[in-house]
N, C-alpha and C. Protein backbone atom coordinates (compact mmCIF):
# COMPACT_ATOMS: atom_id res chain seq x y z
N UNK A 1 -0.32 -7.75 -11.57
CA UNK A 1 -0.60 -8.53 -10.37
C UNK A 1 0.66 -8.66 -9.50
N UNK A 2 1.70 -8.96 -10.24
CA UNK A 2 3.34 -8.92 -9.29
C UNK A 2 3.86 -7.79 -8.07
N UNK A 3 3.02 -6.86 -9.14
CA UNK A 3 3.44 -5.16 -8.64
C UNK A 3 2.68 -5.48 -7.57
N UNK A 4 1.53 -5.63 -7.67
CA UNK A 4 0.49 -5.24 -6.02
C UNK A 4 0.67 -6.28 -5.50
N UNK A 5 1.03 -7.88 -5.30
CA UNK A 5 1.91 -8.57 -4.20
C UNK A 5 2.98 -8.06 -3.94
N UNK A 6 3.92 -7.44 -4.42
CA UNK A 6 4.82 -6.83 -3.74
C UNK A 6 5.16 -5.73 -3.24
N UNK A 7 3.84 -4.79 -3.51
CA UNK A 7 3.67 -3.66 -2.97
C UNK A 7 2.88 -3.97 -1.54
N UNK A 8 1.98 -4.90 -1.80
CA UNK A 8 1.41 -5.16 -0.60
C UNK A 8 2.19 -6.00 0.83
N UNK A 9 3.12 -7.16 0.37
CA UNK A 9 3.95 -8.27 0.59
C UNK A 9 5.12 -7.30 1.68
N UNK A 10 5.48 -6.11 0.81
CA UNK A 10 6.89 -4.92 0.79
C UNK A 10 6.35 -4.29 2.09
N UNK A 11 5.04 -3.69 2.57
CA UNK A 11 4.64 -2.78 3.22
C UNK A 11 3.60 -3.63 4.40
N UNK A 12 2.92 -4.62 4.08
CA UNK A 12 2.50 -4.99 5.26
C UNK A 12 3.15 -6.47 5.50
N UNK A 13 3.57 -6.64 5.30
CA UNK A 13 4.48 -7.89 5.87
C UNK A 13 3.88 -9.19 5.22
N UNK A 14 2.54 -8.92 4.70
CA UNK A 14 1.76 -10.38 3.78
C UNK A 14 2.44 -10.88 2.98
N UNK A 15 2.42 -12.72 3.78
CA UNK A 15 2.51 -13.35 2.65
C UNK A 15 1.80 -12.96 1.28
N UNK A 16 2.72 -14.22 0.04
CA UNK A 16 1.74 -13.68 -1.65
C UNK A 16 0.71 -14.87 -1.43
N UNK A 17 0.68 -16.19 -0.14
CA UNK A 17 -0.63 -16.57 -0.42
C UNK A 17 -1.71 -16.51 0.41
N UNK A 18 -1.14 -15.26 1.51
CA UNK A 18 -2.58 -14.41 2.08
C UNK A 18 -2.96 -13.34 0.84
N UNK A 19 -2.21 -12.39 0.04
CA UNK A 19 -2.52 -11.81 -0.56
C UNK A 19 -3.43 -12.23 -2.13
N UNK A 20 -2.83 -13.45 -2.31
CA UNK A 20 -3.89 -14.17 -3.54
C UNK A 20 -4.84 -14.53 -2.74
N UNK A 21 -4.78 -14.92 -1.77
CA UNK A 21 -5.98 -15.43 -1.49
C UNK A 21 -7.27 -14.38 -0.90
N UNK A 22 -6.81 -12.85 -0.84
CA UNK A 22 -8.09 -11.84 -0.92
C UNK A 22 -8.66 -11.91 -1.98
N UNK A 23 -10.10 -11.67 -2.00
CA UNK A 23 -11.19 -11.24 -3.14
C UNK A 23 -10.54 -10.29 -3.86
N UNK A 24 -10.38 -9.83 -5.13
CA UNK A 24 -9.62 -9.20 -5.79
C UNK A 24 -10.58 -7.37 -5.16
N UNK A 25 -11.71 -7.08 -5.35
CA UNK A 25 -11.93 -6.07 -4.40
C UNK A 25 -11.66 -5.60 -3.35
N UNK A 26 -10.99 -6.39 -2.54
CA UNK A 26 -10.57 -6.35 -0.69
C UNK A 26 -9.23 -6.11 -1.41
N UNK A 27 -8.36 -6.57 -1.77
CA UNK A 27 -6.64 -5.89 -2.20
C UNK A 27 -7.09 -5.13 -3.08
N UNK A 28 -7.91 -4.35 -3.82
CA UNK A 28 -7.51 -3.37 -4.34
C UNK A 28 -8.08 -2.15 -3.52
N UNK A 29 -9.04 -2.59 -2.53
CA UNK A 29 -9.42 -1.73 -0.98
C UNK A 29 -7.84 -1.70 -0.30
N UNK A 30 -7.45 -2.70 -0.29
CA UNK A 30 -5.95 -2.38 0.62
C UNK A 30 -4.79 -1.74 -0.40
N UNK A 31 -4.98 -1.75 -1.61
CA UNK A 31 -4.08 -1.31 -2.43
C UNK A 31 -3.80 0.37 -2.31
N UNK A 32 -5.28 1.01 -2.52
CA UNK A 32 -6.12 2.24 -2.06
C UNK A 32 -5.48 3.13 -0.86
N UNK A 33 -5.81 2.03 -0.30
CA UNK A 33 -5.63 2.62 1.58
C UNK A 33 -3.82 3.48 1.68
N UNK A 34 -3.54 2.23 1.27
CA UNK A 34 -2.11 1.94 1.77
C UNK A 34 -0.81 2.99 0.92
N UNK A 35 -1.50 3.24 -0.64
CA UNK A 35 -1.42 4.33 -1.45
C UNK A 35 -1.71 6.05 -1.18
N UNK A 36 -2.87 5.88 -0.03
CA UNK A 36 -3.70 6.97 -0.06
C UNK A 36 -2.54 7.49 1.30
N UNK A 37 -2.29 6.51 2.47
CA UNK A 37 -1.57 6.94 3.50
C UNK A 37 -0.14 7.06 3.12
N UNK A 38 0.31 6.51 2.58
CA UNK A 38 1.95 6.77 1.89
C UNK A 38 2.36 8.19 1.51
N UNK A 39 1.50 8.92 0.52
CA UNK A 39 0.94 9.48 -0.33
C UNK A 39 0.69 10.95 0.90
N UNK A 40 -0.12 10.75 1.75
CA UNK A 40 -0.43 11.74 2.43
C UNK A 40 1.25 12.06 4.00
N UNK A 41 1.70 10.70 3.96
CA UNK A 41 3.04 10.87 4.56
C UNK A 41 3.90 11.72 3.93
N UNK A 42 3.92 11.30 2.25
CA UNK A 42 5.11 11.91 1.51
C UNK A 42 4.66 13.74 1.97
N UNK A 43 3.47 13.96 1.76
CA UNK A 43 3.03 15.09 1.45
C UNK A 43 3.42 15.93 2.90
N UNK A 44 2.83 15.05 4.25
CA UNK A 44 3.61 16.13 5.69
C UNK A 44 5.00 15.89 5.53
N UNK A 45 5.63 15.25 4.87
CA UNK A 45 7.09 15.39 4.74
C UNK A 45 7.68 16.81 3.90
N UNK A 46 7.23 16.91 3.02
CA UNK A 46 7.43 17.81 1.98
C UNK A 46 6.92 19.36 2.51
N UNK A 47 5.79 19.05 3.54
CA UNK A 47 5.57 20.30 3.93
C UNK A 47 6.42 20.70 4.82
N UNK A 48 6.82 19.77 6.23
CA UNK A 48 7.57 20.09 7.31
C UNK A 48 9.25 20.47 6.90
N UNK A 49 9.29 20.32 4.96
CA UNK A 49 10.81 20.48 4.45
C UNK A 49 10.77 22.37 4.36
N UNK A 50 9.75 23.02 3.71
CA UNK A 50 9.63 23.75 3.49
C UNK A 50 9.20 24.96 3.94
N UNK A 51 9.19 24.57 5.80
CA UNK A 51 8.86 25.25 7.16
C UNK A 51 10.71 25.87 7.14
């Protein structure tokens, strides 16, 4: 639970008692998201290295 307040807290600027206070489904929807776009950043990074 620490990890994803401060993964969430680290990257969108949320307080930990906006983030406790989501439905545990809605932060792990934002957990998702926010993983999925990071994730697809790292990846045009890695490509535009190897141009």
């Amino acid at each position: 639970m620490r990890r994803e307040v401060f993964f969430l807290a680290y990257h969108l600027s949320w307080g930990v008692e906006e983030i406790l206070g989501l439905p545990t489904e809605e932060r792990w929807h934002y957990l998702r998201q926010l993983t999925e776009q990071l994730e697809s950043e790292q990846d045009e990074i890695a490509a535009a290295r190897r141009r």
